[in-house]
N, C-alpha and C. Protein backbone atom coordinates (compact mmCIF):
# COMPACT_ATOMS: atom_id res chain seq x y z
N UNK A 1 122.33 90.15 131.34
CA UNK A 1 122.64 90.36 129.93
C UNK A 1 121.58 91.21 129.24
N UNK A 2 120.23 91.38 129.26
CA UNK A 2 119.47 91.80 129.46
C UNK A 2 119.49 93.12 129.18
N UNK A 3 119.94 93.53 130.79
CA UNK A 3 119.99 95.21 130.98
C UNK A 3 121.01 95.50 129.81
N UNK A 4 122.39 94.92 129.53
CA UNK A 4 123.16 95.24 128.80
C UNK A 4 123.04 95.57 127.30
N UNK A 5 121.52 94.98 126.71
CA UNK A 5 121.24 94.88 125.51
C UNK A 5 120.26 95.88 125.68
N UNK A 6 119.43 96.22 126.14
CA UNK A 6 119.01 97.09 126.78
C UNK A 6 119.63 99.01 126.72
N UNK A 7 120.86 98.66 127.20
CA UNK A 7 121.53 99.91 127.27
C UNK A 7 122.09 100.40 126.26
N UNK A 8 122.63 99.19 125.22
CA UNK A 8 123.12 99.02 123.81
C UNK A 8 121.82 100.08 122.73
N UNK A 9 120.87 99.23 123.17
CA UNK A 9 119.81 100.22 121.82
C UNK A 9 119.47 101.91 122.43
N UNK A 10 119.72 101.88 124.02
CA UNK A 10 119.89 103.37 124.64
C UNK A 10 121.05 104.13 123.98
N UNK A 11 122.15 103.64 123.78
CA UNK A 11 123.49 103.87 123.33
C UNK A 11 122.88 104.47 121.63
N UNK A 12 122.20 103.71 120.84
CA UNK A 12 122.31 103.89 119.65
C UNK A 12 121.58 104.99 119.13
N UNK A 13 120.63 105.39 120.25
CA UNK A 13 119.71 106.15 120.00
C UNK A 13 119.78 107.63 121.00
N UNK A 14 121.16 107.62 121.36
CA UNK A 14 121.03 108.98 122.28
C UNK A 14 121.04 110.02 121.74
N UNK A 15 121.87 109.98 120.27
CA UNK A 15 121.68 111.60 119.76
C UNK A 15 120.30 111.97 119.66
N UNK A 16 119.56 110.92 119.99
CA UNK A 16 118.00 111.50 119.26
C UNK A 16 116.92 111.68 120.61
N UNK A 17 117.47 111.59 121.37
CA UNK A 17 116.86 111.76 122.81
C UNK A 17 116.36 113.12 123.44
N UNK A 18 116.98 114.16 122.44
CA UNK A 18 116.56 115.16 122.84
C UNK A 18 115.67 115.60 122.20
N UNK A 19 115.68 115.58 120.65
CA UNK A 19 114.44 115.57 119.58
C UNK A 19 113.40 114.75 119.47
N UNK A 20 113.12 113.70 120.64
CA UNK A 20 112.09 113.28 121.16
C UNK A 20 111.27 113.49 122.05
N UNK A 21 112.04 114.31 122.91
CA UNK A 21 111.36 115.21 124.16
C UNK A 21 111.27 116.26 123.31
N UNK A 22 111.83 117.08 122.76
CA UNK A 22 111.10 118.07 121.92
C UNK A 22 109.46 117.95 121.15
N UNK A 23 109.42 116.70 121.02
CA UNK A 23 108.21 116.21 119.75
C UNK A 23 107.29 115.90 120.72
N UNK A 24 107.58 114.89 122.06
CA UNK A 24 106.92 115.44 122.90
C UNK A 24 105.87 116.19 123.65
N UNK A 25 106.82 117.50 123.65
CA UNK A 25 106.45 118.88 124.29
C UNK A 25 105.51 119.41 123.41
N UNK A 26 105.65 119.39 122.27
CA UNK A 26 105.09 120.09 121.06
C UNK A 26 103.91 119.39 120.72
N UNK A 27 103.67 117.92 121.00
CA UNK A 27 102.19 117.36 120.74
C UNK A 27 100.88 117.87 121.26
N UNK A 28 101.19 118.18 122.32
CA UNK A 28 99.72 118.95 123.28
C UNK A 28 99.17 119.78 122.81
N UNK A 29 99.99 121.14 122.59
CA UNK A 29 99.74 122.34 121.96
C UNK A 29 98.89 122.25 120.81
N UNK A 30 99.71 121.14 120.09
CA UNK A 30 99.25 121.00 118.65
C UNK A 30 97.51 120.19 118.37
N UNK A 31 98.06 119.43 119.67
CA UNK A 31 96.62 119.02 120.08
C UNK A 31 95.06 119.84 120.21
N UNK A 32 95.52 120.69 121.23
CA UNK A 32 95.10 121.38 121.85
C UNK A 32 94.50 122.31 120.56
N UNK A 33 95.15 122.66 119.74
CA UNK A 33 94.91 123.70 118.83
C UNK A 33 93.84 122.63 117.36
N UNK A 34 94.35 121.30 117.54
CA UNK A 34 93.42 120.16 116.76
C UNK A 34 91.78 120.07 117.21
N UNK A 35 91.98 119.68 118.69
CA UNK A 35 90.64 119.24 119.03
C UNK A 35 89.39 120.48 119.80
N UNK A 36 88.62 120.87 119.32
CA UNK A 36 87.58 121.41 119.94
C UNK A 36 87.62 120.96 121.36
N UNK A 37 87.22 119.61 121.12
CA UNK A 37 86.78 118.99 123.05
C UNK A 37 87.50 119.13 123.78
N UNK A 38 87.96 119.66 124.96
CA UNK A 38 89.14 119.42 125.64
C UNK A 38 88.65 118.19 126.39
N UNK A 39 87.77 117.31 126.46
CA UNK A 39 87.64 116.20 127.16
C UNK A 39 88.55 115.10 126.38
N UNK A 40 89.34 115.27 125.12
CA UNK A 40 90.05 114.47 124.46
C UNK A 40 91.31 114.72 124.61
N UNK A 41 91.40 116.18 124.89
CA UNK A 41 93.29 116.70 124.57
C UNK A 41 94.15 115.64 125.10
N UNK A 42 93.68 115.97 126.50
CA UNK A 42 94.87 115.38 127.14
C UNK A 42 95.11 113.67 126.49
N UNK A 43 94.03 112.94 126.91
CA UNK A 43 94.44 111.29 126.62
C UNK A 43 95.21 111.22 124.79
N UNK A 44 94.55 112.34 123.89
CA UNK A 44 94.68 111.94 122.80
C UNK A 44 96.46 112.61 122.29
N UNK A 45 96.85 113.66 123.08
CA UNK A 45 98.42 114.17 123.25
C UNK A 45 99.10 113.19 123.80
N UNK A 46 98.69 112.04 124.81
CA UNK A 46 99.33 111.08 125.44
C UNK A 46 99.65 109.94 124.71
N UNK A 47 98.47 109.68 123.61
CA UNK A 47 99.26 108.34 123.21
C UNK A 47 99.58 109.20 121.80
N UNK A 48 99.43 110.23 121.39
CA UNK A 48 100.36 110.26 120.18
C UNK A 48 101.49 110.37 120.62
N UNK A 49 102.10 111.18 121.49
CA UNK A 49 103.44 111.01 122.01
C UNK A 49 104.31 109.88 122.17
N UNK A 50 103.43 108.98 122.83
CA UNK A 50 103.99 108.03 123.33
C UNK A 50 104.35 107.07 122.02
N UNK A 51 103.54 107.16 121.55
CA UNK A 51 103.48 106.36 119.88
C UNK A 51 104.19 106.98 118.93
N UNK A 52 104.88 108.00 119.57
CA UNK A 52 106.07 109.18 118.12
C UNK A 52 107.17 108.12 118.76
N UNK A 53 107.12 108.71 120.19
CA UNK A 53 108.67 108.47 120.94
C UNK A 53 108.84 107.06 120.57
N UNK A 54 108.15 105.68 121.31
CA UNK A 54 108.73 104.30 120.77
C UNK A 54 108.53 104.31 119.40
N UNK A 55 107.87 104.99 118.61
CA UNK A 55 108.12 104.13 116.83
C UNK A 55 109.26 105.04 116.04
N UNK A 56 109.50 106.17 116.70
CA UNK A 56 110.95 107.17 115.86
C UNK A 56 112.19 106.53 116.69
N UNK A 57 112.30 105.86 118.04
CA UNK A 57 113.40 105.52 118.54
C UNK A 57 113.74 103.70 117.82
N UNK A 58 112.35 102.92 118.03
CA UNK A 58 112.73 101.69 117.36
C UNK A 58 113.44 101.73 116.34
N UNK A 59 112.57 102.66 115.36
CA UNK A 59 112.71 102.61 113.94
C UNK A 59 114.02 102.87 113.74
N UNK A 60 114.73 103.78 114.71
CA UNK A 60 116.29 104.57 114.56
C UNK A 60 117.28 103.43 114.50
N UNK A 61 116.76 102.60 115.48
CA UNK A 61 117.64 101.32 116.24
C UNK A 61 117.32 100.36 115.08
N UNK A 62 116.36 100.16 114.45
CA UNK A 62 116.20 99.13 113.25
C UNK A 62 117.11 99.16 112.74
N UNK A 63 117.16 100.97 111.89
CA UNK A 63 118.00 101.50 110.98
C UNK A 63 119.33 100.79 111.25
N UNK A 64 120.11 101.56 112.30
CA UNK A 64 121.52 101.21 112.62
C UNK A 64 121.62 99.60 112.28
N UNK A 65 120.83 98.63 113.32
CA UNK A 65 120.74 97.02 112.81
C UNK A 65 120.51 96.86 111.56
N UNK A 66 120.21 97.48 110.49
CA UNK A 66 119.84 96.96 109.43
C UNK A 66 121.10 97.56 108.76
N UNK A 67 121.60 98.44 109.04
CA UNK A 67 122.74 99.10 108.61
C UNK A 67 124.52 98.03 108.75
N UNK A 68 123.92 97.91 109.90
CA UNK A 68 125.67 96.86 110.37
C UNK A 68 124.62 95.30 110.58
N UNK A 69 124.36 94.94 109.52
CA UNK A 69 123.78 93.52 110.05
C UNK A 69 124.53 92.70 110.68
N UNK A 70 126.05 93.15 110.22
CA UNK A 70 126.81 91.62 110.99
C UNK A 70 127.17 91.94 112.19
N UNK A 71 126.54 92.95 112.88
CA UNK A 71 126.73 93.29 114.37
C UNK A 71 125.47 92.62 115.01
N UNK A 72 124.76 92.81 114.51
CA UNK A 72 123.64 91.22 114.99
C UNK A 72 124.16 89.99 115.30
N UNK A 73 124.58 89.67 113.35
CA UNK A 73 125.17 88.11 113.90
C UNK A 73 126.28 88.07 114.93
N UNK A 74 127.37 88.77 114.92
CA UNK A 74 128.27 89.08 116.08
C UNK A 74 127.64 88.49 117.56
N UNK A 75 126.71 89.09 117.41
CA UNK A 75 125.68 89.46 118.98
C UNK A 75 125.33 87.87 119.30
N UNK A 76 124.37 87.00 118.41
CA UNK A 76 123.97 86.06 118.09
C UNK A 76 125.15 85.47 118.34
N UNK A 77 126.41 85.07 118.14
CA UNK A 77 127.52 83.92 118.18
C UNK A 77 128.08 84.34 119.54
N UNK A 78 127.61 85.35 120.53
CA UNK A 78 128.33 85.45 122.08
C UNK A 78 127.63 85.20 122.63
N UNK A 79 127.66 85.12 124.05
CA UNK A 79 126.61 84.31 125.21
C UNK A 79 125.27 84.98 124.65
N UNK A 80 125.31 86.25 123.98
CA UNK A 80 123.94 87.03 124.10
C UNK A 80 122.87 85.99 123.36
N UNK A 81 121.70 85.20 123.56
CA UNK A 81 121.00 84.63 122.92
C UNK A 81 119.99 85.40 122.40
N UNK A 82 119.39 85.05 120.72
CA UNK A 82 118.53 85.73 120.08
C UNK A 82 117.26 86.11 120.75
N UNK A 83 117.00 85.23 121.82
CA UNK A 83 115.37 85.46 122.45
C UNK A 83 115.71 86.81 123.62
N UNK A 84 117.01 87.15 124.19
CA UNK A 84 117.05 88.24 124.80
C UNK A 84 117.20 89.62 123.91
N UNK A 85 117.79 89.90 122.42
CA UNK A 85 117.77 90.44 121.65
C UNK A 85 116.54 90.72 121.14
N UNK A 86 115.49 89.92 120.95
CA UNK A 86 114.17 90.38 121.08
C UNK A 86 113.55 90.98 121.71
N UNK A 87 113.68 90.25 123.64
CA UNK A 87 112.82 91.03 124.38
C UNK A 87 113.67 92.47 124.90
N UNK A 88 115.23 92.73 124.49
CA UNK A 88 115.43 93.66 124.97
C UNK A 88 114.68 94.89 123.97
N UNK A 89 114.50 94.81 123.00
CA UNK A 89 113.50 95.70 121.90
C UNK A 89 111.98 95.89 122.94
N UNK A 90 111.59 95.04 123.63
CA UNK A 90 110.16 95.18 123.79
C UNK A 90 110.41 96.16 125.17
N UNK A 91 111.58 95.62 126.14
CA UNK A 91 112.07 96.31 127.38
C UNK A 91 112.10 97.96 126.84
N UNK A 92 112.96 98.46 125.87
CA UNK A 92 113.19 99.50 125.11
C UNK A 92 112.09 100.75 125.27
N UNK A 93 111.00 99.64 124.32
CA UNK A 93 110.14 100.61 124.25
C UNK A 93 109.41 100.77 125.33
N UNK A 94 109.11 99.67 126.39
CA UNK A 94 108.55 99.79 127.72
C UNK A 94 108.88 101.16 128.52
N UNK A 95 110.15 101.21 128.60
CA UNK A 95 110.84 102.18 128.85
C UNK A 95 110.56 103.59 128.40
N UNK A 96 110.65 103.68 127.12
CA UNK A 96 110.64 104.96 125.94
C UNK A 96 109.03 105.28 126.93
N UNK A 97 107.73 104.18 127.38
CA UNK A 97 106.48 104.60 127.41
C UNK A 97 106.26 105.13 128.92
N UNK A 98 107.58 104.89 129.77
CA UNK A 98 107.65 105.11 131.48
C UNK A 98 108.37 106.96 131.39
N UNK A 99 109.20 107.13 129.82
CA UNK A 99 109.71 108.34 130.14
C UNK A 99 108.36 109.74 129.60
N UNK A 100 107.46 109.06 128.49
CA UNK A 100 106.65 109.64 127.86
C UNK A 100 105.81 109.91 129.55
N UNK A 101 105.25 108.90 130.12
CA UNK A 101 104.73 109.28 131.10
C UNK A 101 104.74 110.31 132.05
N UNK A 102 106.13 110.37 132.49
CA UNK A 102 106.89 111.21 133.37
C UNK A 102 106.92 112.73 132.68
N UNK A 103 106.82 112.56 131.52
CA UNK A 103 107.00 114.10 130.58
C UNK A 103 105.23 114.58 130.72
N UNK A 104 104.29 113.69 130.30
CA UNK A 104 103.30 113.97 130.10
C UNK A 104 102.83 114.53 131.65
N UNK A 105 103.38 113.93 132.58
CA UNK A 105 102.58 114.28 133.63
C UNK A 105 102.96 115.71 134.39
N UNK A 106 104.31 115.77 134.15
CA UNK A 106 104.98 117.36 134.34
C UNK A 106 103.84 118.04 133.34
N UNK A 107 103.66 117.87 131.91
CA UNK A 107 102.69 118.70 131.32
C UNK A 107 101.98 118.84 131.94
N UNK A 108 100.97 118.11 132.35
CA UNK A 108 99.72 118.45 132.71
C UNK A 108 99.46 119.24 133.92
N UNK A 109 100.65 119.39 134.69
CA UNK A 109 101.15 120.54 135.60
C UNK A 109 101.03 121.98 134.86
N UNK A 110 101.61 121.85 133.63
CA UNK A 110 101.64 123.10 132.85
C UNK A 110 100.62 123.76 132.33
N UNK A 111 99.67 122.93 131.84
CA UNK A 111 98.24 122.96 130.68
C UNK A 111 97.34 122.19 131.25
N UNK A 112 96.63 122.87 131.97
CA UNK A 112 95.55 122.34 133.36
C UNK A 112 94.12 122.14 131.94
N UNK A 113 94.56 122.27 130.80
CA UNK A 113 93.19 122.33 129.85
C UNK A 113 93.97 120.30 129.40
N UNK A 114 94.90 119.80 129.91
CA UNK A 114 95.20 118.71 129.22
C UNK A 114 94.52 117.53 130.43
N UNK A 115 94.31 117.86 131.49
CA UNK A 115 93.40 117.60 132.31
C UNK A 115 94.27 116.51 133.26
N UNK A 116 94.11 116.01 134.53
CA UNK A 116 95.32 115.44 135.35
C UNK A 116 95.73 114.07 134.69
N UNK A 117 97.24 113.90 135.07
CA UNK A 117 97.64 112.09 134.83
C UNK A 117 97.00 111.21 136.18
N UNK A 118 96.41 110.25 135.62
CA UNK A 118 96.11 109.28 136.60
C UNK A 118 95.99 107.84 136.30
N UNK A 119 96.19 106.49 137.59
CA UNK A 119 96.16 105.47 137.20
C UNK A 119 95.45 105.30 135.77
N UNK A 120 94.34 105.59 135.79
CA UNK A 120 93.14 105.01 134.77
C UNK A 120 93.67 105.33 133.38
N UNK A 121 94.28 106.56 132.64
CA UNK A 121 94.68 106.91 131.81
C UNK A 121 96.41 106.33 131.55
N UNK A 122 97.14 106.44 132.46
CA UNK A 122 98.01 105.57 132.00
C UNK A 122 97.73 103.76 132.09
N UNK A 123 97.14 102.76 132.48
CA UNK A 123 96.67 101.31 132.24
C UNK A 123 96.43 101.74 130.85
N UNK A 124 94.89 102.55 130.74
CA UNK A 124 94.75 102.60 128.50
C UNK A 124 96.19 102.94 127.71
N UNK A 125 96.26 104.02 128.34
CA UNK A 125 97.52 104.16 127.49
C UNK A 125 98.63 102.80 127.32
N UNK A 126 98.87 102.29 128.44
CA UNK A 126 99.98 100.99 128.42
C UNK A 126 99.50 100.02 127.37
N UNK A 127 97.82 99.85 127.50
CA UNK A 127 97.47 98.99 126.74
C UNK A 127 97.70 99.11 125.10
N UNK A 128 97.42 100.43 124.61
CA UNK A 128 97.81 101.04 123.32
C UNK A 128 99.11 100.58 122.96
N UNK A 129 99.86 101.71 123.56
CA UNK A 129 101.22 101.02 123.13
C UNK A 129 101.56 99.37 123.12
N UNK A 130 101.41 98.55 124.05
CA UNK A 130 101.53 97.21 123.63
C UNK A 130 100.78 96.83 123.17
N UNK A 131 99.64 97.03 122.53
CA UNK A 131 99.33 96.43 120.97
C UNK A 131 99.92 97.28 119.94
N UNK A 132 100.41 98.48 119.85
CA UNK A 132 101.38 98.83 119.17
C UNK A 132 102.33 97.65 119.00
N UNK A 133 103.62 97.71 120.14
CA UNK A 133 104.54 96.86 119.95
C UNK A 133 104.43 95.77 119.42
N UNK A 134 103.06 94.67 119.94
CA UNK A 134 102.70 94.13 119.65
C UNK A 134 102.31 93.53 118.20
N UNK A 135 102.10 94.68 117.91
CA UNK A 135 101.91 94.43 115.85
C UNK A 135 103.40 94.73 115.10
N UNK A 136 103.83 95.82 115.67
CA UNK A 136 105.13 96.15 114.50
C UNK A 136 106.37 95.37 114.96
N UNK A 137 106.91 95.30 116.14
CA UNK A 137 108.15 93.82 115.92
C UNK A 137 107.47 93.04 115.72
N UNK A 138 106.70 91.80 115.97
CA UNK A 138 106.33 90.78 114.97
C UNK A 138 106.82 90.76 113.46
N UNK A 139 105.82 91.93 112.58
CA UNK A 139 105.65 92.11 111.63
C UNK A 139 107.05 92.82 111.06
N UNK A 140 107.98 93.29 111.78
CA UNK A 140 109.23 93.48 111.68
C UNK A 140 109.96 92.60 111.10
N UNK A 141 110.31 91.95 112.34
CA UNK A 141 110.94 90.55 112.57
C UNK A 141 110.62 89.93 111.61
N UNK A 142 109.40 89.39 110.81
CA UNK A 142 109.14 88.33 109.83
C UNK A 142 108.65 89.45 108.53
N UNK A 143 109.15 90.35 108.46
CA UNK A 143 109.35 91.04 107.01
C UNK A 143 110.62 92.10 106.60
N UNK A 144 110.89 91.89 107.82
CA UNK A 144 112.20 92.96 107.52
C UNK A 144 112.13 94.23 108.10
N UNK A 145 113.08 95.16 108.05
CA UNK A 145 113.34 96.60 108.06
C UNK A 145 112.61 97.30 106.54
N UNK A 146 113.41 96.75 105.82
CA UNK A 146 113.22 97.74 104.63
C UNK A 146 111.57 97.73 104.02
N UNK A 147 110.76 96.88 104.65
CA UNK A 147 109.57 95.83 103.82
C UNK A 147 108.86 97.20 105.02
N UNK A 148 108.94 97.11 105.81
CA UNK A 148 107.96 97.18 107.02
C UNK A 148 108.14 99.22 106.94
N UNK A 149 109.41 99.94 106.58
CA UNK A 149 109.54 100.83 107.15
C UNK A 149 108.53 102.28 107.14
N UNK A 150 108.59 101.56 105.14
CA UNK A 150 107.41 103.21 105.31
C UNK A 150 105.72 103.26 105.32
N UNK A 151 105.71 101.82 105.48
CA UNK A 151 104.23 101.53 105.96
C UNK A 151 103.30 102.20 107.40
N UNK A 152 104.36 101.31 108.59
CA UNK A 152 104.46 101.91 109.49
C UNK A 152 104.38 103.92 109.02
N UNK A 153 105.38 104.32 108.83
CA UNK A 153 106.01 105.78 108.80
C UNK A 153 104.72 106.52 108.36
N UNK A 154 103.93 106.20 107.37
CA UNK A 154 102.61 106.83 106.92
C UNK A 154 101.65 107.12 108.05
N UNK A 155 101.60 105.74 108.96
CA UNK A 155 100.60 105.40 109.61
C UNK A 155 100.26 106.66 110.93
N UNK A 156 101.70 106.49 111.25
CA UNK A 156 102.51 106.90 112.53
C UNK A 156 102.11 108.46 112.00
N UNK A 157 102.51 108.89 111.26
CA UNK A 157 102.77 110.48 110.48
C UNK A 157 101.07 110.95 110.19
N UNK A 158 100.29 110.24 109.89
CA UNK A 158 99.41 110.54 109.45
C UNK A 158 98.23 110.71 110.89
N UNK A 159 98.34 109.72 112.05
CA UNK A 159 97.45 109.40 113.06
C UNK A 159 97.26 111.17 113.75
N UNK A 160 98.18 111.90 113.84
CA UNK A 160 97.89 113.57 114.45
C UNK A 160 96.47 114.12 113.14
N UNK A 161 96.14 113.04 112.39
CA UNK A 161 94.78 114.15 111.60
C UNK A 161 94.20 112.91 111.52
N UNK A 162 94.13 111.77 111.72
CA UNK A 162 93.51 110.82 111.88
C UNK A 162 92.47 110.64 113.07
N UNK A 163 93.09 110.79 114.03
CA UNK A 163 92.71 110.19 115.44
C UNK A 163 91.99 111.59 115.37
N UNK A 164 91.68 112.85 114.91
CA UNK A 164 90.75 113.86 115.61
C UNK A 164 89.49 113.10 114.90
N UNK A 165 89.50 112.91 113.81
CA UNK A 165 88.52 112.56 113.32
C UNK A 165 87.99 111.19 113.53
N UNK A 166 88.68 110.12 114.18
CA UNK A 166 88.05 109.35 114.76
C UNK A 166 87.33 109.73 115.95
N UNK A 167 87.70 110.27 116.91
CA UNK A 167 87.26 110.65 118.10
C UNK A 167 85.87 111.59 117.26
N UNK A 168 85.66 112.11 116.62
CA UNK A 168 84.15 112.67 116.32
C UNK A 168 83.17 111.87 115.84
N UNK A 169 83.62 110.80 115.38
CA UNK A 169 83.05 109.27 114.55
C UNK A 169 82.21 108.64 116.25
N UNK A 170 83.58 108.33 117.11
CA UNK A 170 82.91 107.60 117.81
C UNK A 170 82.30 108.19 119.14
N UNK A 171 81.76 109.62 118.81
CA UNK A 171 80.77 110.30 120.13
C UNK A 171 79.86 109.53 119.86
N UNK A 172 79.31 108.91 118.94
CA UNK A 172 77.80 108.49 118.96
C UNK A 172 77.68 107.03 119.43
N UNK A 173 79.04 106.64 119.94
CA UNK A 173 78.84 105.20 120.17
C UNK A 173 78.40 105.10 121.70
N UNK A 174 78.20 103.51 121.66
CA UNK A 174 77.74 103.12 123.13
C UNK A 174 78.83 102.47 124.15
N UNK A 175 79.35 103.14 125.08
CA UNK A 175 79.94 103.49 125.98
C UNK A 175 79.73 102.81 127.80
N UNK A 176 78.31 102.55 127.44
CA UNK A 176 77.80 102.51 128.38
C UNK A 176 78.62 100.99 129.26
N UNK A 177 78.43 100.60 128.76
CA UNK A 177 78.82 98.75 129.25
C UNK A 177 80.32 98.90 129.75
N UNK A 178 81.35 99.84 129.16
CA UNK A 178 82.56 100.30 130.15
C UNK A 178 82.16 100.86 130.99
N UNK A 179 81.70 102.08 130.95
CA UNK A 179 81.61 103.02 131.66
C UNK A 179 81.14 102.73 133.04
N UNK A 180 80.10 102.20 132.69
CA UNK A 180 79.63 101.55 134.22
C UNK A 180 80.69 100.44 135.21
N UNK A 181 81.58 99.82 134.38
CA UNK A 181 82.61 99.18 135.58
C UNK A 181 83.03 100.58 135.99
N UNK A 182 83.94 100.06 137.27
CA UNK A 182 84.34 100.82 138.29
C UNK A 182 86.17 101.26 137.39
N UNK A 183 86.52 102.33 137.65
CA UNK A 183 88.12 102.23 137.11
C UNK A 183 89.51 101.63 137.33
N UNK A 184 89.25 101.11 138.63
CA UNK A 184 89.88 100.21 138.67
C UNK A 184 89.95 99.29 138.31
N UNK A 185 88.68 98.72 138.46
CA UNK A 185 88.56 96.84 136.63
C UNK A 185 88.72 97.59 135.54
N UNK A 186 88.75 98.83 135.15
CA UNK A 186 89.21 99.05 133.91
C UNK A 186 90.88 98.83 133.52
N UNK A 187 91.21 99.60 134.44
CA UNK A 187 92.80 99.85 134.61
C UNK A 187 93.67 98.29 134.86
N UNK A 188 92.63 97.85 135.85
CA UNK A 188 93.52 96.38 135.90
C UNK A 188 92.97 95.90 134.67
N UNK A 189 92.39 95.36 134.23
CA UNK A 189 91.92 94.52 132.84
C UNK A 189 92.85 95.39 131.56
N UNK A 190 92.67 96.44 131.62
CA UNK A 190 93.61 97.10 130.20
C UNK A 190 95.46 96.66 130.84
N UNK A 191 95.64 96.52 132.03
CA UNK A 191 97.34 96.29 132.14
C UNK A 191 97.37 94.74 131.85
N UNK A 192 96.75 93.98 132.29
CA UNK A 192 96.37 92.49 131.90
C UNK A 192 96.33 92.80 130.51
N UNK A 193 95.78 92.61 129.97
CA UNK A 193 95.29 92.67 128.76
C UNK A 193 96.67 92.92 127.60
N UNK A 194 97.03 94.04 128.47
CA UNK A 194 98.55 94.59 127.65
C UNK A 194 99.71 93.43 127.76
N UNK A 195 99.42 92.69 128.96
CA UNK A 195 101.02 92.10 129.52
C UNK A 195 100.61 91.05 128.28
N UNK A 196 99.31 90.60 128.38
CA UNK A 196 99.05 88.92 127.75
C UNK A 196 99.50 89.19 126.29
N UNK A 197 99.14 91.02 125.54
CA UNK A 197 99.38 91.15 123.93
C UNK A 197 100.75 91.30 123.97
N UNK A 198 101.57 91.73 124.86
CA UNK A 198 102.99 91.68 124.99
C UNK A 198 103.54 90.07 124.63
N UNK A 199 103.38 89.33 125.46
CA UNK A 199 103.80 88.21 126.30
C UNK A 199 103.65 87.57 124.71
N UNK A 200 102.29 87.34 124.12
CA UNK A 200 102.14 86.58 123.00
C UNK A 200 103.09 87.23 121.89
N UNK A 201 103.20 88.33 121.86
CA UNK A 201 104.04 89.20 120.66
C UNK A 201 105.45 88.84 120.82
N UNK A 202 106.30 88.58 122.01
CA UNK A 202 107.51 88.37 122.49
C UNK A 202 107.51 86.83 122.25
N UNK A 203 106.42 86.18 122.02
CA UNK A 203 106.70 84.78 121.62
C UNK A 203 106.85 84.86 120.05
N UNK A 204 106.01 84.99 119.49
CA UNK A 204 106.14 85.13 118.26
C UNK A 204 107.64 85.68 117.62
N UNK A 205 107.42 86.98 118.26
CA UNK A 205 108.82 87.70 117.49
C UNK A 205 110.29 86.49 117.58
N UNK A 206 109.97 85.93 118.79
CA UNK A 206 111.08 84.79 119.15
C UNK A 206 111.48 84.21 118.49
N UNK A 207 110.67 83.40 118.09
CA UNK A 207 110.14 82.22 116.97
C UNK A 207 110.47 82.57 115.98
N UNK A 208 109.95 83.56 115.47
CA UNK A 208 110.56 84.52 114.04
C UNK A 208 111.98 84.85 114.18
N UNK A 209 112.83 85.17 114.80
CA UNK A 209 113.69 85.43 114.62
C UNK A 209 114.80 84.91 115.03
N UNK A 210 114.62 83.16 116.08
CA UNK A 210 115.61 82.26 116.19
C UNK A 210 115.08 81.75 114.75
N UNK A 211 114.28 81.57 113.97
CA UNK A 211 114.48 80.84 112.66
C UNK A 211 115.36 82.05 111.54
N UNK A 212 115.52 83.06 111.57
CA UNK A 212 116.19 83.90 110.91
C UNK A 212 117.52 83.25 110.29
N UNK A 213 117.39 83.52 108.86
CA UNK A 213 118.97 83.46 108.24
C UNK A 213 119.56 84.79 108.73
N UNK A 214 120.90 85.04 109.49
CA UNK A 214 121.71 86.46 109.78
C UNK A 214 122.98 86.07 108.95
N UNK A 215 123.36 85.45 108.19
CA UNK A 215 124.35 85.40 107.47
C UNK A 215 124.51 86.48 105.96
């Protein structure tokens, strides 16, 4: 049932599947043309991407749900139970972050200045995005669509002139105490790390939203 709910928010969001690989394609460059360092391009084109694609596709799929609410409750009164309606949102974007991958890594075939995909950079990256997910369904779920939308939307819109200027903030920090593990305890500890902010977020959102009035 699962996959089926699953394929449902794929369904809702296909016209926009192509103007997401477009936005995509177009982050690097833009990157590229943002950051002086190229020791940043690449990781810092990777999670803005990845963070356009799941928060413009959720947000699309909110829309529509917030649009036909009683296609929720519908959903809710057939075998489909509310706690799979949740985690199929988290499956979603899991997904949205396996296709960003696959795009990013053809890039970096293209723009040898975005520097190679490898284990170590996708684990951080996974971890990002699920504390992404992690904060905005929750905070979804127990405030709404309409409460939550253009908060998020600022955040999201604004992080391509944000994040250069963080990354110049934190050259001067101390590094050292990662750096020295090996990358593999990095990579495993950041996918851990991600499953446990997942796992707790998919409880919560649960909770929040089997108590939901859908009437």
């Amino acid at each position: 049932m699962l996959i089926h709910l699953v394929r449902k928010d794929f369904l809702i969001v296909k016209k926009y599947v192509l103007l997401m690989l477009a936005v995509c394609v177009f982050i690097p460059p833009f990157m590229m043309w943002r950051i002086d360092d190229a020791t940043y391009v690449g990781s810092m084109s990777f999670i803005l991407a990845a963070i356009f694609s799941v928060f413009m596709l959720l947000q699309y799929v909110s829309l529509k749900e917030n649009q036909y609410a009683k296609a929720s409750t519908l959903l809710c009164a057939t075998p489909y139970p509310r706690k799979l309606l949740v985690l199929s949102k988290y499956v979603f974007g899991l997904l949205i972050y396996g296709a960003c991958c696959l795009i990013f890594w053809t890039e970096t075939l293209l723009f040898p200045v975005l520097g190679g995909f490898h284990i170590e950079l996708s684990a951080v990256m996974f971890l990002v995005v699920a504390l992404f997910l992690g904060i905005y369904l929750p905070v979804q779920y127990k405030l709404g669509y309409e409460t939550t939308k253009f908060a998020f939307f600022i955040i999201i819109m604004a992080s391509p002139f944000i994040v250069p200027q963080l990354l110049k903030m934190q050259v001067g920090a101390n590094w050292y105490p990662l750096i020295a593990l090996s990358p593999s305890i990095l990579s495993v500890g950041a996918i851990l790390i991600g499953v446990i902010v997942l796992a707790v977020s998919a409880g919560i959102s649960v909770k929040v939203y089997c108590k939901a009035d859908l009437s």
